[in-house]
Structure formats: structure tokens, C-alpha cells
PDB file of N, CA and C in Angstrom:
ATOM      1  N   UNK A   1      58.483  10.000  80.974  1.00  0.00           N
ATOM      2  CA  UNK A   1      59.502   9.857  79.964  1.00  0.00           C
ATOM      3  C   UNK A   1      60.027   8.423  80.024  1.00  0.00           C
ATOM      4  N   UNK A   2      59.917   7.634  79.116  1.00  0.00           N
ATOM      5  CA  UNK A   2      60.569   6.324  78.693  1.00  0.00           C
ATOM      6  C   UNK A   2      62.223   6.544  78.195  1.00  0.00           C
ATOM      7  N   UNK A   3      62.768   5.032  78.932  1.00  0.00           N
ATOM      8  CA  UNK A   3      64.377   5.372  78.675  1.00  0.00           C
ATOM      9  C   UNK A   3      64.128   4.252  77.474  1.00  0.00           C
ATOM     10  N   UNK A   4      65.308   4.505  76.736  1.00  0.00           N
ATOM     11  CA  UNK A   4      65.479   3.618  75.723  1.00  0.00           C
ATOM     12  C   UNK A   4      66.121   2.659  76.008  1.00  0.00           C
ATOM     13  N   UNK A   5      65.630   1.480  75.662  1.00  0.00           N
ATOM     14  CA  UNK A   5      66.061   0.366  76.053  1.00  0.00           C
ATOM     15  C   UNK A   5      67.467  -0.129  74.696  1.00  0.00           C
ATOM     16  N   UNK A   6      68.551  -1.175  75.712  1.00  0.00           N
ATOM     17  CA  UNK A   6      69.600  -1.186  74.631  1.00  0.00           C
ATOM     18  C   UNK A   6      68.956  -2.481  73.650  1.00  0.00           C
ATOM     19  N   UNK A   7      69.982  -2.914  72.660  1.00  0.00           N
ATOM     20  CA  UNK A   7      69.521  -3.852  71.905  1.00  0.00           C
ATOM     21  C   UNK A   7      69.021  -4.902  72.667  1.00  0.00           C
ATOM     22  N   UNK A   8      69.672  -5.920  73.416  1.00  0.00           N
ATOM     23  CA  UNK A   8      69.161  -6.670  74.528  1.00  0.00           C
ATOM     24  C   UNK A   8      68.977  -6.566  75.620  1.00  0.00           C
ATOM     25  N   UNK A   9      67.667  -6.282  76.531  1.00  0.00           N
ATOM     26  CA  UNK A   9      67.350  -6.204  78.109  1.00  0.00           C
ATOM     27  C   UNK A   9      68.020  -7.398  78.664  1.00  0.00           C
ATOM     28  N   UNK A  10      67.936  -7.085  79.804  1.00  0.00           N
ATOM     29  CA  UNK A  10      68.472  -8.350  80.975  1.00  0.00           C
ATOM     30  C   UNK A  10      67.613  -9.500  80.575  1.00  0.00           C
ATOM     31  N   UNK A  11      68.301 -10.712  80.506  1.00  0.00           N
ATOM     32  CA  UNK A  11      67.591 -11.990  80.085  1.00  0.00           C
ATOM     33  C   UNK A  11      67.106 -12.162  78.764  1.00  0.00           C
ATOM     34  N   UNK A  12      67.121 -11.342  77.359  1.00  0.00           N
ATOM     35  CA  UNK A  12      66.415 -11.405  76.431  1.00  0.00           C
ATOM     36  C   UNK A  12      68.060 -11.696  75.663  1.00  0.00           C
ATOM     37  N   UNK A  13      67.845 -12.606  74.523  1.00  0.00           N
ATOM     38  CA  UNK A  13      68.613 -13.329  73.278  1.00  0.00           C
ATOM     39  C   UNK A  13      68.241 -12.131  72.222  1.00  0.00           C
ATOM     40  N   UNK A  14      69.344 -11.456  71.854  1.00  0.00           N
ATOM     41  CA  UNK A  14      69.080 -11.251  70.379  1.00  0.00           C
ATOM     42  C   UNK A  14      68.484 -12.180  69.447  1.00  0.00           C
ATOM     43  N   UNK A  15      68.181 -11.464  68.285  1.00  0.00           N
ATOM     44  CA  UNK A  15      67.569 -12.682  66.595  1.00  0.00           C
ATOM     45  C   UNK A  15      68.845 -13.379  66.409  1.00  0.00           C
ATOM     46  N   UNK A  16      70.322 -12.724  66.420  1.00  0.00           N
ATOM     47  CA  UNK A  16      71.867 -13.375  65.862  1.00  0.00           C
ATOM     48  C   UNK A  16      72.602 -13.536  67.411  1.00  0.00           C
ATOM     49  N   UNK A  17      72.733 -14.892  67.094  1.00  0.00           N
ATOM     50  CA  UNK A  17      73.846 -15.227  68.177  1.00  0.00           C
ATOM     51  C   UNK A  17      74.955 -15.895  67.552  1.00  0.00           C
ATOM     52  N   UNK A  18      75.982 -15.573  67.381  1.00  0.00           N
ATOM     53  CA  UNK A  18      77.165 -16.288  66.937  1.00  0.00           C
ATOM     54  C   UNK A  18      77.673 -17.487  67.623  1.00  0.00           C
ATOM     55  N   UNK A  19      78.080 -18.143  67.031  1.00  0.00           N
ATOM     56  CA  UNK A  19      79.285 -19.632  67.835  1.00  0.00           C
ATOM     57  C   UNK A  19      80.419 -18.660  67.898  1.00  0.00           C
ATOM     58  N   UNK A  20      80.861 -18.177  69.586  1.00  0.00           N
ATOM     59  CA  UNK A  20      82.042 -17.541  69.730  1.00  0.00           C
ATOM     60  C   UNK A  20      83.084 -18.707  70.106  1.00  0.00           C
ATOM     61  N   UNK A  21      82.302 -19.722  70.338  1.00  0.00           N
ATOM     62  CA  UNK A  21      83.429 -21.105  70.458  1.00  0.00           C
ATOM     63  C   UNK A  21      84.566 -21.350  69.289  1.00  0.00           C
ATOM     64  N   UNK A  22      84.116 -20.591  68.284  1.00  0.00           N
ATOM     65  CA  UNK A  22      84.870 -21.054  66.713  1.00  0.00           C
ATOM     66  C   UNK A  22      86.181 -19.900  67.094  1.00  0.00           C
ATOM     67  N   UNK A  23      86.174 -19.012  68.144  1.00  0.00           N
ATOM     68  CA  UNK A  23      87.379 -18.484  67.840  1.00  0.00           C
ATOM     69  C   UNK A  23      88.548 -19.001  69.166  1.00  0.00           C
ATOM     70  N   UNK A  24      89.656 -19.406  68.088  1.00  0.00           N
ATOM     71  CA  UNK A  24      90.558 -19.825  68.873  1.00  0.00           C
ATOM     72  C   UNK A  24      91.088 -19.249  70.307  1.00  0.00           C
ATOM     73  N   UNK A  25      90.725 -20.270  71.812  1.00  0.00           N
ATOM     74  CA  UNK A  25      90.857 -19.574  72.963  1.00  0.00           C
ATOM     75  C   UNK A  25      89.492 -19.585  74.035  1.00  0.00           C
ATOM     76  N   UNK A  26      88.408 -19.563  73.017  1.00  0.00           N
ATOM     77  CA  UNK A  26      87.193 -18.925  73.955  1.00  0.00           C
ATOM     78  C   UNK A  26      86.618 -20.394  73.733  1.00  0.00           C
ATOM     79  N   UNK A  27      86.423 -20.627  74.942  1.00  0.00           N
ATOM     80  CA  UNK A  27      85.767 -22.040  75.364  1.00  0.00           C
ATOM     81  C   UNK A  27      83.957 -21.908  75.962  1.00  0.00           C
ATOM     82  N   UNK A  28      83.524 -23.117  76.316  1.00  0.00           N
ATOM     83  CA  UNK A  28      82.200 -22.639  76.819  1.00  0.00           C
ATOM     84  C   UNK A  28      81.804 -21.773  77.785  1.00  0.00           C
ATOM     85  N   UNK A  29      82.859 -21.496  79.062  1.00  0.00           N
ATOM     86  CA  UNK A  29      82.661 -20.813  79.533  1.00  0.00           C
ATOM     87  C   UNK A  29      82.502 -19.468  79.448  1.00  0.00           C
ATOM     88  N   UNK A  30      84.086 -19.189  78.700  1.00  0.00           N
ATOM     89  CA  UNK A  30      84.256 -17.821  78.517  1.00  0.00           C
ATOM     90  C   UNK A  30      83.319 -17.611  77.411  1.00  0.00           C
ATOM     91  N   UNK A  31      82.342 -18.306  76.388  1.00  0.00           N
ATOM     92  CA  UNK A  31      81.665 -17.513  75.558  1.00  0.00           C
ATOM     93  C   UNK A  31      80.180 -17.557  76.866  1.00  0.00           C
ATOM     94  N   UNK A  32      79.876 -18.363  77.338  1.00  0.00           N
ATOM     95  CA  UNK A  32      79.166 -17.703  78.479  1.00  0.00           C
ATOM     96  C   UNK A  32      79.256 -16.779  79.461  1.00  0.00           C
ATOM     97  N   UNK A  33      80.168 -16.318  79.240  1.00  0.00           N
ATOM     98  CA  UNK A  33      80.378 -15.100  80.670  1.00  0.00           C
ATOM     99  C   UNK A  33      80.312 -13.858  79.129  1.00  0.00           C
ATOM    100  N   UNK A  34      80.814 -14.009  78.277  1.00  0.00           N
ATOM    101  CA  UNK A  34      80.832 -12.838  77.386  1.00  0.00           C
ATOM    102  C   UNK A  34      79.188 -12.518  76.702  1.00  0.00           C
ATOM    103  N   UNK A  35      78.801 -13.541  76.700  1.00  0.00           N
ATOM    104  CA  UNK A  35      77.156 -13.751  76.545  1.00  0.00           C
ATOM    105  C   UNK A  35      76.542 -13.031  77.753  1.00  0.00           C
ATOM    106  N   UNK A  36      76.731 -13.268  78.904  1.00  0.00           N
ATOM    107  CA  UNK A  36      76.354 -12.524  80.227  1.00  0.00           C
ATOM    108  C   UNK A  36      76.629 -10.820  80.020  1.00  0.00           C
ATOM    109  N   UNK A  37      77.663 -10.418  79.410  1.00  0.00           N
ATOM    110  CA  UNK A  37      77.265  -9.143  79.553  1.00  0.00           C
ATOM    111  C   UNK A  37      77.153  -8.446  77.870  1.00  0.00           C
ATOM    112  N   UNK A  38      76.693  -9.014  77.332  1.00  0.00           N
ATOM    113  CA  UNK A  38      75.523  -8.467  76.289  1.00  0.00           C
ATOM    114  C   UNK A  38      76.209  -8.536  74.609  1.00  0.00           C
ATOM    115  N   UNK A  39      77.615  -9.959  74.427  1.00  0.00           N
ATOM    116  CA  UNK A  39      78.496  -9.555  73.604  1.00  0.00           C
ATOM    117  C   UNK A  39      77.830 -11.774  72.900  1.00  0.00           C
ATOM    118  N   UNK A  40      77.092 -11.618  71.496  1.00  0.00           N
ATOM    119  CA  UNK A  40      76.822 -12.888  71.476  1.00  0.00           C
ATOM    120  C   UNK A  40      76.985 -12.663  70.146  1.00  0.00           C
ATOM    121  N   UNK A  41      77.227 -11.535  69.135  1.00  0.00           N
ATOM    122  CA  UNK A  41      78.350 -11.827  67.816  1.00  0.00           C
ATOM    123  C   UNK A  41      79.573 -11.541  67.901  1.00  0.00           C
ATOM    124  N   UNK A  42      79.990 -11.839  66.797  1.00  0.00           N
ATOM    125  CA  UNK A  42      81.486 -11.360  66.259  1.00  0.00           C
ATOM    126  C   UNK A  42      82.025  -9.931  65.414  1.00  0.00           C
ATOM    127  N   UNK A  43      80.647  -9.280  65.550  1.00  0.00           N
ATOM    128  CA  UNK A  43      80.738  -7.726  65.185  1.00  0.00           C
ATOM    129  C   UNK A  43      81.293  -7.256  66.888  1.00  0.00           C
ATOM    130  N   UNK A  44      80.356  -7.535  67.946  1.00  0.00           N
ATOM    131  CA  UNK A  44      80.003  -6.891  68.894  1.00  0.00           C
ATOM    132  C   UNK A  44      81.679  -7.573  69.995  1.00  0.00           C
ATOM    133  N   UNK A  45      81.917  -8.631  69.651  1.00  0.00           N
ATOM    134  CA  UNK A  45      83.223  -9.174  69.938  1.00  0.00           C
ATOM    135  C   UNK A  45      84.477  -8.255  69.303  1.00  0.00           C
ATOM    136  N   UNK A  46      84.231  -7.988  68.194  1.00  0.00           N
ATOM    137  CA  UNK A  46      85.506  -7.497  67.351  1.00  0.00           C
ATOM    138  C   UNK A  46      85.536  -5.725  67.857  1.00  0.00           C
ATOM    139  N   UNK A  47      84.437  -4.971  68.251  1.00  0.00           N
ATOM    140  CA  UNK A  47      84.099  -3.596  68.830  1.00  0.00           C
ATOM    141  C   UNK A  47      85.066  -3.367  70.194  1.00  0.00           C
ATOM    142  N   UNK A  48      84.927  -4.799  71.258  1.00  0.00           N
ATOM    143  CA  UNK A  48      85.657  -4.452  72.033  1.00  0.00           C
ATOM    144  C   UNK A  48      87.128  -4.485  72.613  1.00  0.00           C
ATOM    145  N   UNK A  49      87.665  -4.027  73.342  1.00  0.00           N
ATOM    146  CA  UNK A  49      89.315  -3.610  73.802  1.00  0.00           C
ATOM    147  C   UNK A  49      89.097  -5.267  74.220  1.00  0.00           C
ATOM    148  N   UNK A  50      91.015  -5.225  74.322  1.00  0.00           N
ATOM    149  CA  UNK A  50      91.356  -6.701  75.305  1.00  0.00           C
ATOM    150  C   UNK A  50      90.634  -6.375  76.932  1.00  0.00           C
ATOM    151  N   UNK A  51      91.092  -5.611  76.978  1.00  0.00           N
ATOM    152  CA  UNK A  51      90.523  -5.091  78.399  1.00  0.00           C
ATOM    153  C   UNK A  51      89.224  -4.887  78.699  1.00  0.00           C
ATOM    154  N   UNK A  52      88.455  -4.431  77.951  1.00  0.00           N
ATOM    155  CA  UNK A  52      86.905  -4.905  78.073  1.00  0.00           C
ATOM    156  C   UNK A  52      86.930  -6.416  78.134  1.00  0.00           C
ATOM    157  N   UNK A  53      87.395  -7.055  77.207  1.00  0.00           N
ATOM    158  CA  UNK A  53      86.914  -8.828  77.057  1.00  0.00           C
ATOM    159  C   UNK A  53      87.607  -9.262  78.377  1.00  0.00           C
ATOM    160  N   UNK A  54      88.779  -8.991  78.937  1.00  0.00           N
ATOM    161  CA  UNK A  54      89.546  -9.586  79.956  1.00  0.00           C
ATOM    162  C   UNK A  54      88.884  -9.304  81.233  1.00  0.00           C
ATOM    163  N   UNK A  55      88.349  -8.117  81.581  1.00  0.00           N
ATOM    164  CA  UNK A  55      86.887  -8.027  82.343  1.00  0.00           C
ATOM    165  C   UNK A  55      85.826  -8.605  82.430  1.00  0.00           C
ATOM    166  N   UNK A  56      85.521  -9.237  81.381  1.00  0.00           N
ATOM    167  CA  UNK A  56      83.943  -9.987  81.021  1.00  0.00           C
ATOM    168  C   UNK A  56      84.504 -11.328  81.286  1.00  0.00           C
ATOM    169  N   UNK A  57      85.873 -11.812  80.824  1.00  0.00           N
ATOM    170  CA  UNK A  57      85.671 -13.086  81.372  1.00  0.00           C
ATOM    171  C   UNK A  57      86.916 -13.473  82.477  1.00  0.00           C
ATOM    172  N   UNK A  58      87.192 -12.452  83.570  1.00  0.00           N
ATOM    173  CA  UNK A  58      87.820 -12.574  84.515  1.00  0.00           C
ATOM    174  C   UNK A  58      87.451 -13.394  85.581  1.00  0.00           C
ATOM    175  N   UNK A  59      88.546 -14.098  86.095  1.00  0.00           N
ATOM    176  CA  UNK A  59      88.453 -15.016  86.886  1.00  0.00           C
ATOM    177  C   UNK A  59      88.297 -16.692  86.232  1.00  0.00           C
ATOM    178  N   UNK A  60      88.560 -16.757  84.720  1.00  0.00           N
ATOM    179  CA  UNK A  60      88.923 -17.481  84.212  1.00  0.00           C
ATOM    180  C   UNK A  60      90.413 -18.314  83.790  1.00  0.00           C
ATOM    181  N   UNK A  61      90.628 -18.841  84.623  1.00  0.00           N
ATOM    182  CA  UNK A  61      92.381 -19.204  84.831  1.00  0.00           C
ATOM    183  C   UNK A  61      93.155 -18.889  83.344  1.00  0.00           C
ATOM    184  N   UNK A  62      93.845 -17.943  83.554  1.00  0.00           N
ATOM    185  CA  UNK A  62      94.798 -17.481  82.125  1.00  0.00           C
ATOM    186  C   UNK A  62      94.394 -16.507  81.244  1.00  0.00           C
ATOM    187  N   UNK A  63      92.464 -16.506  81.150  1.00  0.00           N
ATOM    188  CA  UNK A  63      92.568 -15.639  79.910  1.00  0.00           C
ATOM    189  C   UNK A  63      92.827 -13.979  80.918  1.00  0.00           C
ATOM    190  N   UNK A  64      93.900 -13.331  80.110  1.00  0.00           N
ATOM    191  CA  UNK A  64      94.456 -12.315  80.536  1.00  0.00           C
ATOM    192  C   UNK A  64      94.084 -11.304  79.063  1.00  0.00           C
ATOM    193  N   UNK A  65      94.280 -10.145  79.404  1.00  0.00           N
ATOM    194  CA  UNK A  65      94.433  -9.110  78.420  1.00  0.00           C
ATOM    195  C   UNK A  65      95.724  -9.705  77.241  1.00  0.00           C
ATOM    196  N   UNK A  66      96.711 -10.241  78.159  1.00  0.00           N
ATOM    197  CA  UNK A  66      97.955 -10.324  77.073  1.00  0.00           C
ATOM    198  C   UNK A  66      97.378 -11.699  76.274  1.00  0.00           C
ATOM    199  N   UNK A  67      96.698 -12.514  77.011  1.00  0.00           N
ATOM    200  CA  UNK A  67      96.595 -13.632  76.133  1.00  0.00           C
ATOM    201  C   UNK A  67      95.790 -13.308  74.963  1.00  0.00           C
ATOM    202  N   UNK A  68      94.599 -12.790  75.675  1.00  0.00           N
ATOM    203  CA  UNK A  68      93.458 -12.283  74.483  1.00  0.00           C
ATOM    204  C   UNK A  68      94.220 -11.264  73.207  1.00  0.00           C
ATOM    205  N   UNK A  69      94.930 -10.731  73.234  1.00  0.00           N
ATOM    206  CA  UNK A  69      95.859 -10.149  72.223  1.00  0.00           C
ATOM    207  C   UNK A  69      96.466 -10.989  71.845  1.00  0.00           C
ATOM    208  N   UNK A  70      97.504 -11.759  72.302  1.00  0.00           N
ATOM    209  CA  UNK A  70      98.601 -13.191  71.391  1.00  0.00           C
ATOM    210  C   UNK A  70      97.506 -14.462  70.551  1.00  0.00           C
ATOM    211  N   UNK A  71      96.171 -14.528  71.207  1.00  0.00           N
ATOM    212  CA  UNK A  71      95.804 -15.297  70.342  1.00  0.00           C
ATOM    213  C   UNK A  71      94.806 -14.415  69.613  1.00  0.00           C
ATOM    214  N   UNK A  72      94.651 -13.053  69.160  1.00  0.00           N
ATOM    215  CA  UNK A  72      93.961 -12.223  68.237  1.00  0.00           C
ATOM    216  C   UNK A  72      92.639 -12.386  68.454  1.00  0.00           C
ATOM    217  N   UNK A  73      92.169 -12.691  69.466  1.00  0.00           N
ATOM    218  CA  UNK A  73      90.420 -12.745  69.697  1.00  0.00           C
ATOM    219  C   UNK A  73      89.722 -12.053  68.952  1.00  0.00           C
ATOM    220  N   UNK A  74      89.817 -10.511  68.530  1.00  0.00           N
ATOM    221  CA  UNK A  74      89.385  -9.428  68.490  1.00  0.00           C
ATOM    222  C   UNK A  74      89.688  -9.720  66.512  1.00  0.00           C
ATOM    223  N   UNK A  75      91.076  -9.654  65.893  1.00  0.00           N
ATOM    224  CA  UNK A  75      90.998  -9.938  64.840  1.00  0.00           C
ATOM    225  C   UNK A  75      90.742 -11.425  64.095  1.00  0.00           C
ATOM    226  N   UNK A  76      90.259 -12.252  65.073  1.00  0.00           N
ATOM    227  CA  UNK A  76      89.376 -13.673  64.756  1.00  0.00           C
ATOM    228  C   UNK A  76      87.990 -13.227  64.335  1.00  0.00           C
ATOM    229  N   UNK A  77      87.002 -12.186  65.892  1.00  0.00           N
ATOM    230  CA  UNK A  77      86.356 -11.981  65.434  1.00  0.00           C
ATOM    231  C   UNK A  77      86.107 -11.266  64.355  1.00  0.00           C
ATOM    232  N   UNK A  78      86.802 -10.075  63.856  1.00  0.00           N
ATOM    233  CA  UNK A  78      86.801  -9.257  62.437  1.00  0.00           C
ATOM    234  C   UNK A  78      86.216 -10.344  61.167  1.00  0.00           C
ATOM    235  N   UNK A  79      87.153 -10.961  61.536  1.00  0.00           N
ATOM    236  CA  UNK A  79      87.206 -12.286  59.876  1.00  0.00           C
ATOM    237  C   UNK A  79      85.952 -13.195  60.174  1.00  0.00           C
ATOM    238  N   UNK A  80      85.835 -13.598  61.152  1.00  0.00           N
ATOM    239  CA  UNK A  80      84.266 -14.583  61.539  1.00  0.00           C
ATOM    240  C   UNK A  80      83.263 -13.397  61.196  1.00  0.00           C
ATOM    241  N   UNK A  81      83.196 -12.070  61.389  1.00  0.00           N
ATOM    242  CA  UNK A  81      81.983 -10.816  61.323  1.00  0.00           C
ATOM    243  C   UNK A  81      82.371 -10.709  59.740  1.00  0.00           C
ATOM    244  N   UNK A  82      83.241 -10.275  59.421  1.00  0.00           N
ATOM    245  CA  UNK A  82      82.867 -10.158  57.686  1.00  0.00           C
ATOM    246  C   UNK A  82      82.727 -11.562  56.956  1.00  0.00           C
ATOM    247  N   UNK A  83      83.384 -12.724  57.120  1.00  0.00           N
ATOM    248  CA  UNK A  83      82.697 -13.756  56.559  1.00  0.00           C
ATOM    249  C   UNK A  83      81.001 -14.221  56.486  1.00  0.00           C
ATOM    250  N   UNK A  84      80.536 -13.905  57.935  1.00  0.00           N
ATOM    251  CA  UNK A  84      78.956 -13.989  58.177  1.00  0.00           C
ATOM    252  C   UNK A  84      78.565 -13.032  56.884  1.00  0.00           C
ATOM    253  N   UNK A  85      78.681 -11.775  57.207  1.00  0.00           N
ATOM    254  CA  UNK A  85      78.099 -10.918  56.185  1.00  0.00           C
ATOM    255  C   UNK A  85      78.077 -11.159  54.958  1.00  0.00           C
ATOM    256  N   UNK A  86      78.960 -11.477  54.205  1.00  0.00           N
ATOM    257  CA  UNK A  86      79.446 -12.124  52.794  1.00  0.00           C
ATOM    258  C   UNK A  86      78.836 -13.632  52.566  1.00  0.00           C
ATOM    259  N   UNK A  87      78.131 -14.045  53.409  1.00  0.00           N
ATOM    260  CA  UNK A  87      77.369 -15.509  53.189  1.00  0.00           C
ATOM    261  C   UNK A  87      76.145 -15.255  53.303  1.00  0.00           C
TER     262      UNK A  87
END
């Protein structure tokens, strides 16, 4: 029996990778650590909790759950994911 594999295996790039740099807050790092665990649009950005994202890029001086909410990460990505679509 074969397991199903998710959209991206370990080490493999999706076809769409977004610039998560364009949303206010997320710098190179933190869009590399969010890239590390399997989040490289702004659909798949906008899906998750502060608390998922504040996990993925913990240990990054400041970004906190509360920050990632005051600067709207989540409704940045919304508007960056339906603008893509509409272009």
C-alpha cells in the first residue's frame, strides 16, 4: 500500500512560490523558515493561525503570535492570494 504523498515532499519547490517578503513584517528569514515547513504562497499563508506561523518562525527575535496579529500577516496574505488570482 502506497501513502499519499502531500503537495510538496521534503526538499521539492512547488510550480507557485510567492514573494512572502511583500508582506509587511516577514523578512528573509522568516519567509525562509515558513518555506521550511511547507507554507511558500499566500493562500497557504492566509490558511494558517498566528500560532501556527509563530511556531514556524520561532526563535526569531519579536515575531510573536501578538505581533503576527497587529501587523495582519494572515489578512496581508488574503489580499496578496486574491489579487494573484484576479491577475
Amino acid at each position: 500500500m502506497s501513502k499519499k504523498r502531500s503537495e510538496t515532499s521534503r526538499g521539492e519547490k512547488p510550480l507557485k512560490i510567492d514573494d512572502l517578503k511583500l508582506i509587511n513584517g516577514i523578512g528573509p528569514v522568516a519567509e525562509q523558515r515558513l518555506q521550511g515547513v511547507g507554507t511558500y504562497t499566500f493562500a497557504r499563508l492566509a490558511a494558517l493561525s498566528p500560532a501556527d506561523i509563530a511556531a514556524a518562525v520561532a526563535g526569531i527575535g519579536g515575531l510573536t503570535s501578538e505581533r503576527i496579529i497587529k501587523q495582519d500577516w494572515i489578512g496581508q496574505a488574503r489580499k496578496l492570494a486574491s489579487e494573484s488570482i484576479s491577475s
